[in-house]
Protein backbone atom coordinates (compact mmCIF):
# COMPACT_ATOMS: atom_id res chain seq x y z
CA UNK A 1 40.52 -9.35 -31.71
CA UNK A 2 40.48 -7.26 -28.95
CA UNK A 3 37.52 -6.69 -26.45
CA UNK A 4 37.41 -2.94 -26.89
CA UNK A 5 37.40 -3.38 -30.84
CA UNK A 6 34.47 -5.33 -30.71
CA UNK A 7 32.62 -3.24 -28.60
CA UNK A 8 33.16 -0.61 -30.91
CA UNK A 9 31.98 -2.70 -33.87
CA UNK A 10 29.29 -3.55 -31.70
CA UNK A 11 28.15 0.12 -31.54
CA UNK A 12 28.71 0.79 -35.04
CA UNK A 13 25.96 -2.28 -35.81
CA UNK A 14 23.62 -0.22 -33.25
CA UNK A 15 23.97 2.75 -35.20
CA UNK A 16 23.90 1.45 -38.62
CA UNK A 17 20.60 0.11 -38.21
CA UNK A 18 19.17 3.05 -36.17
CA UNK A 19 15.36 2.35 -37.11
CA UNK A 20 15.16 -1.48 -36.54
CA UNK A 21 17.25 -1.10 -33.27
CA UNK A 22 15.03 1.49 -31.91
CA UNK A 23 12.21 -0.47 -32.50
CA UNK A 24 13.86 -3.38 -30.43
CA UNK A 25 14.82 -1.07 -27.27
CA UNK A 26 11.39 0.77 -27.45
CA UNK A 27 9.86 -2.87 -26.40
CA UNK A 28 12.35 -3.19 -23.76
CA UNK A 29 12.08 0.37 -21.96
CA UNK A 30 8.22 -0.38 -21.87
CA UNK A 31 8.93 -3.58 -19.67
CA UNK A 32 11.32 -1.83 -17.74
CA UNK A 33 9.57 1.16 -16.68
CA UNK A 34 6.48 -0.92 -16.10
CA UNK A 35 8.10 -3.14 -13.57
CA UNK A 36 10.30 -0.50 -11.67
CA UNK A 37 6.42 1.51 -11.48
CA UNK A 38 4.31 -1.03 -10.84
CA UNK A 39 6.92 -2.56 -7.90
CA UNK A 40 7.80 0.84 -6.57
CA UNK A 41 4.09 2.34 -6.31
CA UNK A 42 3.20 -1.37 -4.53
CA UNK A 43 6.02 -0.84 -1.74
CA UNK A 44 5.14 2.80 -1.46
CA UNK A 45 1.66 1.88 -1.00
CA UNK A 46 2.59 -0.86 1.53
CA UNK A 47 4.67 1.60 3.24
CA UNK A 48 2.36 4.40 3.40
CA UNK A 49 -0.20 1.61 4.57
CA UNK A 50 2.03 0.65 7.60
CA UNK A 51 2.67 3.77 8.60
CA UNK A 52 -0.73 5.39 8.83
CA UNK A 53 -2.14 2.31 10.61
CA UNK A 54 0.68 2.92 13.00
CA UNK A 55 -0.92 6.14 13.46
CA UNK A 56 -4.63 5.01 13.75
CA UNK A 57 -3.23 3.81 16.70
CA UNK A 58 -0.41 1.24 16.46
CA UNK A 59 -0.24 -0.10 19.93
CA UNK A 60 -3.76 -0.87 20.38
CA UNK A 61 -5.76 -4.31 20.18
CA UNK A 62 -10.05 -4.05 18.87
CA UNK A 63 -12.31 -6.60 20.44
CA UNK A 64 -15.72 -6.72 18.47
CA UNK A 65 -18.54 -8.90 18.45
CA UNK A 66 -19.11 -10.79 15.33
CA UNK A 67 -22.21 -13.30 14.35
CA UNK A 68 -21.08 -17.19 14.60
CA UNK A 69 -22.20 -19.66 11.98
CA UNK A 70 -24.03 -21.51 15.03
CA UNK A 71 -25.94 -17.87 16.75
CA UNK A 72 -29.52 -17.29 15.78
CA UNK A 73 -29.10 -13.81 17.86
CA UNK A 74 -26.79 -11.12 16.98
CA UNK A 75 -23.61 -10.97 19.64
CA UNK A 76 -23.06 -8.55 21.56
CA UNK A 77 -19.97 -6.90 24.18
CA UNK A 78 -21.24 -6.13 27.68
CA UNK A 79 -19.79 -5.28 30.78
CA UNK A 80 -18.78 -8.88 31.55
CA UNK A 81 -16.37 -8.88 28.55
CA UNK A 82 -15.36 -5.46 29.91
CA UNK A 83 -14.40 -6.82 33.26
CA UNK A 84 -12.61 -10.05 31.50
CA UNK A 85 -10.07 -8.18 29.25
CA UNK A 86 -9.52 -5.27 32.50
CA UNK A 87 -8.71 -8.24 34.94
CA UNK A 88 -5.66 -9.54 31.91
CA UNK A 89 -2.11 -8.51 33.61
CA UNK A 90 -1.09 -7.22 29.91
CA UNK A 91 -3.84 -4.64 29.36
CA UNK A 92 -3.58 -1.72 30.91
CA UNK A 93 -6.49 0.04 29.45
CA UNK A 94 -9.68 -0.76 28.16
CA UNK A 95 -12.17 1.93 26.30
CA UNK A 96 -15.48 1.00 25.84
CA UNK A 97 -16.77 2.41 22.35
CA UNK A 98 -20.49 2.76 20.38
CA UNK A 99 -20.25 3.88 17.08
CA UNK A 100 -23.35 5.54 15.07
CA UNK A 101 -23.60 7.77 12.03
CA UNK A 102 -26.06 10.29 12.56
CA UNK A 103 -27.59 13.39 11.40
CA UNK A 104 -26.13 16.48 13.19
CA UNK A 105 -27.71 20.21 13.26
CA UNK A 106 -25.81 23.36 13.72
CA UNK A 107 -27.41 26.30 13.06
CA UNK A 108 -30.10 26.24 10.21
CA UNK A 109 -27.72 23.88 8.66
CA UNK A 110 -27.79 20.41 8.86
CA UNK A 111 -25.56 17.30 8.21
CA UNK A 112 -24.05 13.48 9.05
CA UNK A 113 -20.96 12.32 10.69
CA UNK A 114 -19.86 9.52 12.17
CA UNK A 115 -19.86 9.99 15.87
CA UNK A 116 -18.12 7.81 18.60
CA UNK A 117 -18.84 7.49 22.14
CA UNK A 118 -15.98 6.44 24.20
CA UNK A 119 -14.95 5.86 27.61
CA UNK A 120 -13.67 9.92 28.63
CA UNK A 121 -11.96 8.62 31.37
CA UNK A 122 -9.56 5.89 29.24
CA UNK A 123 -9.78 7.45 25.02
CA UNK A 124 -7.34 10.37 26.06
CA UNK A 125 -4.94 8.25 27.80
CA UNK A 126 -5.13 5.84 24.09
CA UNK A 127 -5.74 8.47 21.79
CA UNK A 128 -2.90 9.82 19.58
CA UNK A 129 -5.46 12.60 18.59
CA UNK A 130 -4.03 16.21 20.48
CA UNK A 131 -6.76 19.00 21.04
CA UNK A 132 -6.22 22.65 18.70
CA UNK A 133 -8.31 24.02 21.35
CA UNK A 134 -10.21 23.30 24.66
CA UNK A 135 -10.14 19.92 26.11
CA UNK A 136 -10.38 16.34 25.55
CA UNK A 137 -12.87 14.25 27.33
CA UNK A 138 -12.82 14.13 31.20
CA UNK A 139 -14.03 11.57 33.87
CA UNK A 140 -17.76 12.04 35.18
CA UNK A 141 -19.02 14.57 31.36
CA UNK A 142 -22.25 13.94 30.04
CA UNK A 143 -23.68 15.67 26.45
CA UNK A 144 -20.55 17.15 25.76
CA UNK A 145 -18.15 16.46 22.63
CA UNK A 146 -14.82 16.88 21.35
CA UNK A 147 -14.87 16.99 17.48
CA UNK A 148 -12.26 16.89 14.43
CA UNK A 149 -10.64 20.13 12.91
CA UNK A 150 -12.87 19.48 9.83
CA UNK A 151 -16.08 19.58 11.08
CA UNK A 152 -15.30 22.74 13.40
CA UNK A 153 -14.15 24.43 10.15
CA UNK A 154 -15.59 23.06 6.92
CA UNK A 155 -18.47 20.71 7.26
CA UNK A 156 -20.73 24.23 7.97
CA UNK A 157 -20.66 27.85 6.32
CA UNK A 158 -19.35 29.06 9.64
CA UNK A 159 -16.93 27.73 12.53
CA UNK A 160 -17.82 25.99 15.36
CA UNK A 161 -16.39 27.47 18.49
CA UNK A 162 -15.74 25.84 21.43
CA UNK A 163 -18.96 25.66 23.92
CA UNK A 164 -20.98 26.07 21.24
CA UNK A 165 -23.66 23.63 20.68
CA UNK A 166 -24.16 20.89 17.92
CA UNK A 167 -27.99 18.92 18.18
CA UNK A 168 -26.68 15.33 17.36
CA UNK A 169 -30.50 13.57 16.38
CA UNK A 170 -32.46 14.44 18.70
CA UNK A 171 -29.74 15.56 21.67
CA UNK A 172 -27.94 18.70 22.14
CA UNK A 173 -24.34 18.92 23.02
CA UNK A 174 -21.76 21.18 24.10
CA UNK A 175 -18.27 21.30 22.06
CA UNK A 176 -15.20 21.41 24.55
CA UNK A 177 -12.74 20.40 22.43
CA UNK A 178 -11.55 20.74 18.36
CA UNK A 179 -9.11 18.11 17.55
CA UNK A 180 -5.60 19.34 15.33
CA UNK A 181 -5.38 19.19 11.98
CA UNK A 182 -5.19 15.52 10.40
CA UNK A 183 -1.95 15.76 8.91
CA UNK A 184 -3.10 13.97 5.83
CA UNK A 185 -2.85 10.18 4.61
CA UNK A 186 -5.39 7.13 5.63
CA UNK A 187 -6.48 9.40 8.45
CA UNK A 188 -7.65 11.98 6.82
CA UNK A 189 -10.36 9.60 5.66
CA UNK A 190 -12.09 9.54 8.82
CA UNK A 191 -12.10 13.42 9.53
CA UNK A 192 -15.63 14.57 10.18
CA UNK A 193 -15.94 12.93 13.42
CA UNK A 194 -16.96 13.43 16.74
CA UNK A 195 -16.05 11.67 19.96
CA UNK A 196 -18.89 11.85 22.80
CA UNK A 197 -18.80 9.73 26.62
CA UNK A 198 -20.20 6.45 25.58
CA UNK A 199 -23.17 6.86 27.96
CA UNK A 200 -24.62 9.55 26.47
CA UNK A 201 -24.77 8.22 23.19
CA UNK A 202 -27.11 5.70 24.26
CA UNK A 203 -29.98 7.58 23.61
CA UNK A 204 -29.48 9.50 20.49
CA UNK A 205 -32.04 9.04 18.05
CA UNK A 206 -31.23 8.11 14.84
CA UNK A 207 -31.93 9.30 10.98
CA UNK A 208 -34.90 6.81 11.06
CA UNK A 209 -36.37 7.36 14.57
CA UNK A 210 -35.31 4.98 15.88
CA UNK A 211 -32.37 4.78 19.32
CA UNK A 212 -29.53 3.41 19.41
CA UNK A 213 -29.88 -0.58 19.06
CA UNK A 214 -27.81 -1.16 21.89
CA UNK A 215 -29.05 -1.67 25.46
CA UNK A 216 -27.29 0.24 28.42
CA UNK A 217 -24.07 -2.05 29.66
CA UNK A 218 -23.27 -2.92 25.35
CA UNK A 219 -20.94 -1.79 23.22
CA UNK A 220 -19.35 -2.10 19.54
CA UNK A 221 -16.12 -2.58 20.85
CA UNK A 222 -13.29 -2.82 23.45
CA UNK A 223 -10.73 -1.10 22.30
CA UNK A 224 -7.46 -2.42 24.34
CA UNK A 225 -4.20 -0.62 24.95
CA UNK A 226 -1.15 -2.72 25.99
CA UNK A 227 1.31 -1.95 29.28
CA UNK A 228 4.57 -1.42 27.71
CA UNK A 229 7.01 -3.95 26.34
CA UNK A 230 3.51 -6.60 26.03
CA UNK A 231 3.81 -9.19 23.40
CA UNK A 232 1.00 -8.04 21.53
CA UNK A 233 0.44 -11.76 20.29
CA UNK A 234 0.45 -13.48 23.26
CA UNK A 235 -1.97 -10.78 24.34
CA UNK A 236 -4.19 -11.60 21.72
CA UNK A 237 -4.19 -14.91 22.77
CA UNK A 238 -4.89 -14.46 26.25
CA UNK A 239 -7.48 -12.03 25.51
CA UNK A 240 -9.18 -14.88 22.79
CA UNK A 241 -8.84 -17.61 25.89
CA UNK A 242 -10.32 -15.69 28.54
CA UNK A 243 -13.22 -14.58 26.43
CA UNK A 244 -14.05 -17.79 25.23
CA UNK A 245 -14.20 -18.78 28.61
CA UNK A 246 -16.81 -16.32 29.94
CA UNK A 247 -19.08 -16.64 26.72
CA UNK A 248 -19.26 -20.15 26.86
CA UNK A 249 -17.72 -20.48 22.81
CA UNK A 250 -15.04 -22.39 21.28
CA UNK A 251 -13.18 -21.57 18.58
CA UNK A 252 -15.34 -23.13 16.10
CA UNK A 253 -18.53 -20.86 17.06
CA UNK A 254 -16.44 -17.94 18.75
CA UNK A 255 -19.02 -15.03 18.43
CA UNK A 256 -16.10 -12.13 18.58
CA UNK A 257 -13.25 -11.31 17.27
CA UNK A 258 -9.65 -9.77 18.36
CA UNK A 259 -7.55 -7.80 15.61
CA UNK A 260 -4.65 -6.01 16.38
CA UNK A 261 -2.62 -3.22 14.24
CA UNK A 262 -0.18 -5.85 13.79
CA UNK A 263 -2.22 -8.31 12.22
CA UNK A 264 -4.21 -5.55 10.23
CA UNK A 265 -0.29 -4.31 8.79
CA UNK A 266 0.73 -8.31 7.75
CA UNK A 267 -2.37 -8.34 6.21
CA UNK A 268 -2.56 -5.51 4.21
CA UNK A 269 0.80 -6.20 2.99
CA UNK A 270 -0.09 -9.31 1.88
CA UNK A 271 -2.40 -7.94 -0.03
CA UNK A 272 -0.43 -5.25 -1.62
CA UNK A 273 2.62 -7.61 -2.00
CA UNK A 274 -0.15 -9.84 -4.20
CA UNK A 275 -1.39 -7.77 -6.36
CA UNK A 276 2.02 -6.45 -6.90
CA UNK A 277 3.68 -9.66 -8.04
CA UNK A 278 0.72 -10.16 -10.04
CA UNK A 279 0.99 -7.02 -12.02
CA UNK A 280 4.77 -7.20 -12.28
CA UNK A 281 4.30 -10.56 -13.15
CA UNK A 282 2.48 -9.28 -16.24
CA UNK A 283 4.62 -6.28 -17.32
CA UNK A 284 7.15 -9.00 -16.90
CA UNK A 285 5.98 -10.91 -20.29
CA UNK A 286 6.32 -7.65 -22.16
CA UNK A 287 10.16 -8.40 -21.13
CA UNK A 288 9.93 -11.75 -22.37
CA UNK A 289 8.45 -10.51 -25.79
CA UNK A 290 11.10 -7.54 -25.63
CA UNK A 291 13.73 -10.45 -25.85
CA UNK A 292 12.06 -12.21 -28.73
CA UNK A 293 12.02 -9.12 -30.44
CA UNK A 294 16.09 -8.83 -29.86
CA UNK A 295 16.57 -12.04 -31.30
CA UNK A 296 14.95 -11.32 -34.38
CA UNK A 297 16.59 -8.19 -34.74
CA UNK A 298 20.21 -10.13 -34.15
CA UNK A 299 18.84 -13.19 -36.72
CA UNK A 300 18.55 -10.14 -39.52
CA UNK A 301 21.42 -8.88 -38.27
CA UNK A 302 23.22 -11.89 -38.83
CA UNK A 303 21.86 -12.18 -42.05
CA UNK A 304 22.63 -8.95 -43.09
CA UNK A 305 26.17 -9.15 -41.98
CA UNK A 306 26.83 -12.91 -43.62
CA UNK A 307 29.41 -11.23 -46.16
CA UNK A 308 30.97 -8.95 -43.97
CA UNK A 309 31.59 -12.13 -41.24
CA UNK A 310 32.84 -13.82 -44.44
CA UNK A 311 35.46 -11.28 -44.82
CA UNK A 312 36.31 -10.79 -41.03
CA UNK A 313 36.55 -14.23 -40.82
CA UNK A 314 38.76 -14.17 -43.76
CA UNK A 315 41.20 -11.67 -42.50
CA UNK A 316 41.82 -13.92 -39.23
CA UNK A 317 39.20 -13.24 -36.97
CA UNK A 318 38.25 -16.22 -34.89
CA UNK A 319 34.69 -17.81 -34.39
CA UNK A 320 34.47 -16.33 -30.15
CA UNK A 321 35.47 -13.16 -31.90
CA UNK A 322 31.69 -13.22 -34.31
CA UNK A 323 30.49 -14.45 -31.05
CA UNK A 324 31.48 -11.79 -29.18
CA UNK A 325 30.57 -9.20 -31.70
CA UNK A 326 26.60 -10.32 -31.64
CA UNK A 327 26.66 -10.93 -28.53
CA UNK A 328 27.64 -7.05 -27.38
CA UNK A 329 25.31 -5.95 -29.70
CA UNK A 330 22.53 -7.81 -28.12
CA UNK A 331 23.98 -6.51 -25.09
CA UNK A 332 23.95 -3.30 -26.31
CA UNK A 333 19.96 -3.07 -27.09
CA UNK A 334 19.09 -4.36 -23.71
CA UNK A 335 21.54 -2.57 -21.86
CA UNK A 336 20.06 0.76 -23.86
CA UNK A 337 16.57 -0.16 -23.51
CA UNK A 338 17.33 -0.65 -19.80
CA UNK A 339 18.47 2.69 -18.72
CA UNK A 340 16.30 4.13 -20.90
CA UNK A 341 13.57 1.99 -18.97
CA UNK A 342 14.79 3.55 -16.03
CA UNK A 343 14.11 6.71 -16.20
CA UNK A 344 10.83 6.54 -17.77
CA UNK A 345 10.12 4.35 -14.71
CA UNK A 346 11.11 6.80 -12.20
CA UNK A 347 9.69 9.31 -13.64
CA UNK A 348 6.36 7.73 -13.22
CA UNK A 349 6.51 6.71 -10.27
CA UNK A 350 7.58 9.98 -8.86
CA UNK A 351 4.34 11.12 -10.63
CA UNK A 352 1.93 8.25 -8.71
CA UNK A 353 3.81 9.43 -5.99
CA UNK A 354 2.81 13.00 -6.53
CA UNK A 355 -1.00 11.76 -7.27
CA UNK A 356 -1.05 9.74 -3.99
CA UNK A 357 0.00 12.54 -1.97
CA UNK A 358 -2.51 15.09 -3.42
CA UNK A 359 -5.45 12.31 -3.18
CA UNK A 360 -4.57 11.60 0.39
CA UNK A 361 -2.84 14.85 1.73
CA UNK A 362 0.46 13.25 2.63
CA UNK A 363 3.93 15.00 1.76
CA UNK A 364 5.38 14.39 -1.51
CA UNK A 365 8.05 11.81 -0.86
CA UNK A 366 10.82 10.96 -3.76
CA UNK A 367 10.59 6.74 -3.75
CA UNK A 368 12.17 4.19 -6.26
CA UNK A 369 12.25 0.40 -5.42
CA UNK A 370 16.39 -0.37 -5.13
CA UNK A 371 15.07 -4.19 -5.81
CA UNK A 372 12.64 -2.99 -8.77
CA UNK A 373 16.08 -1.19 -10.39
CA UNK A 374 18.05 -3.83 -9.35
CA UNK A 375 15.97 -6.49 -11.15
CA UNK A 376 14.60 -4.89 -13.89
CA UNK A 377 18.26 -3.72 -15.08
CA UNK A 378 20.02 -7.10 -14.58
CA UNK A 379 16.46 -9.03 -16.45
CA UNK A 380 16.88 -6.57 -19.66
CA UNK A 381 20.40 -6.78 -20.41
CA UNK A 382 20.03 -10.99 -19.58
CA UNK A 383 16.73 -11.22 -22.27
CA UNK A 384 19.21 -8.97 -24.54
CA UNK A 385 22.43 -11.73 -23.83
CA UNK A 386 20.03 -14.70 -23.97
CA UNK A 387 18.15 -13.39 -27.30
CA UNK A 388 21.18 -12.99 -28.99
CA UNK A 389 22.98 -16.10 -28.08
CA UNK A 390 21.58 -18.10 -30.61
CA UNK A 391 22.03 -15.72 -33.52
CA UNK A 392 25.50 -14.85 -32.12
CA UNK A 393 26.54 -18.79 -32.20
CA UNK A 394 25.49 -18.95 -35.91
CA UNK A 395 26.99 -16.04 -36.85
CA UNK A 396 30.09 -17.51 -35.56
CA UNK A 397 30.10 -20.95 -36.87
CA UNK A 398 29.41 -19.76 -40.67
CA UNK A 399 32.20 -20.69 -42.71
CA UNK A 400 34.38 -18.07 -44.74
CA UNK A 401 33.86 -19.45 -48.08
CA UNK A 402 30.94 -19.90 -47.41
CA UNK A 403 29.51 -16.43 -45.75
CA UNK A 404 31.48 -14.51 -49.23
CA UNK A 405 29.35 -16.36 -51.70
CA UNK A 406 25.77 -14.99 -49.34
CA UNK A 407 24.44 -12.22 -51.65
């Protein structure tokens, strides 16, 4: 019998079953469109990850103090550390930071935000931040600040100008600069800041009334930017060596630690890529009990059909031929449930897509995993060729005489 008439048989058992068959695919286009969603949000995630980490500052290596199992103190960074990681032929800057979150006054109107003092003579020269208006931080201010786009326009009921001034605790401070416009994603997370010279932020007071708990000469971290072409691992490794030397640690009670963008991206995608094979991993049973569910549709099928393969059989066609005929119907269901799958699957994930860029403020971007496709497509017409194999092959070994006495 020829291929093409057993296709067509094929689609005529599709059809006259409509109900039972629809049943079948309906269990594969859920797998499908689970595992091309789940697999495509997970690399758009891990993408959109990557690159806004890039853009936190992709180039640039954190030193922070961290407690060791062995201190009875909390660490801290000083100017010795400072003076360590300047003197490494690989760095070519160094910015000495102090973080503290802080009540801030403008007005009658009062708030918090996270506020930053930095080294005004290095954080422009690391920054990838660009001023709207005024200036960034210069060498030799005091009590001034440069702060984001949000706070200038929508942390208050009214805009904050430049050389205005904003009392952060107890200090007042002039605003010389508004930051652009975060242009959405992981950064947009951190808008509501503002950037001060280190040295002035010493003696802010804090919600409690308290200062700062850092001496003069401390800091929360180093942040490091590399010369160009630097092998930001082997950087990280000198950096570890050399501070281990001056602090007197070993690895085993090293009381700071070095992360750079790099690391932060492998891990993160780690992460991600985890979770992802995890969750795949279980939309990938519903494929395996999308199978089971063809083979007992092909089984009926079979049974169904045991007169009919009687009288095929009858009129000379051969046992591959039966074979062949369950086995593209199978086929069929899979290969139907499949596409089907498909498309349900990129629709939703054009819709997380669409969710993800409203939540975070990034562009809309189209994305379907080629591998998720690729995979999904090939595993649901397989389960579908596999399911019916062993129907098919008993369908094909029934005898004529046999098969025409089956009521």
């Amino acid at each position: 019998m020829k291929p093409s008439k057993i296709l067509k048989l094929a689609f005529g058992m599709v059809r006259g079953s409509k109900l039972r068959s629809w049943i079948t695919i309906i269990g594969v286009v859920v797998a499908v469109a689970s595992v091309i969603t789940i697999i495509s949000a997970g690399e758009l995630m891990e993408k959109q990850v990557t690159h806004e980490i890039e853009k936190l500052g992709g180039d640039v290596i954190s030193v922070s103090a961290r407690m060791a199992e062995t201190d009875e103190k909390e660490p801290e960074l000083t100017k010795s550390d400072f003076l360590v990681i300047k003197g490494i032929p690989s760095v070519e800057y160094v910015d000495r930071r102090l973080n503290l979150y802080s009540k801030i006054s403008f007005g009658d109107k009062e708030s918090y935000s996270m506020v930053t003092g930095v080294d005004p003579s290095v954080w422009p020269k690391i920054t990838d931040d660009k001023v709207e208006k005024g200036r960034m931080l210069q060498p030799g201010d005091k009590n001034v600040i440069v702060i984001s786009n949000y706070l200038a326009n929508e942390e208050f009921n009214r805009k904050i100008s430049i050389n205005q001034v904003i009392t952060i605790g107890n200090k007042p401070f002039r605003v010389v600069g508004i930051l652009e416009k975060d242009s959405g994603g992981l950064a947009s997370l951190f808008s509501g800041g503002i950037y001060a010279p280190y040295e002035s932020v010493y003696d802010i007071e804090q919600e409690s009334g308290y200062t700062v708990p850092k001496k003069k000469g401390t800091y929360d971290s180093l942040e490091i930017k590399l010369k160009e072409n630097a092998d930001t691992d082997l950087a990280v490794q000198d950096i570890e060596e050399k501070l281990r030397m001056s602090r007197h640690v070993t690895e085993k009670n090293q009381d700071f630690y070095v992360s750079s963008a790099k690391s932060i991206i492998e891990s993160s995608k780690s992460i991600i890529g985890g979770i992802t094979l995890f969750l795949s991993f279980i939309a990938g049973i519903s494929l395996i009990v999308g199978a089971f569910g063809i083979s007992n549709t092909m089984f009926t099928a079979v049974l169904e059909k045991t007169k009919e393969i009687g009288i095929m059989k009858a009129i000379g066609a051969k046992n591959e031929d039966i074979l062949l005929l369950f086995l593209f119907n199978s086929g069929l269901i899979g290969l139907s449930g499949g596409f089907l799958g498909l498309l349900i699957g990129v629709l939703i994930t054009q819709l997380v897509s669409l969710v993800m860029a409203m939540q975070l403020g990034m562009p809309f971007e189209f994305y379907v995993s080629v591998k998720a496709v690729t995979v999904a497509l090939i595993v649901s017409i397989g389960a579908g060729l596999l399911a019916g194999a062993v129907p098919a092959y008993n369908a094909s070994k029934l005898k004529p005489v046999d098969a025409l006495r089956s009521d």
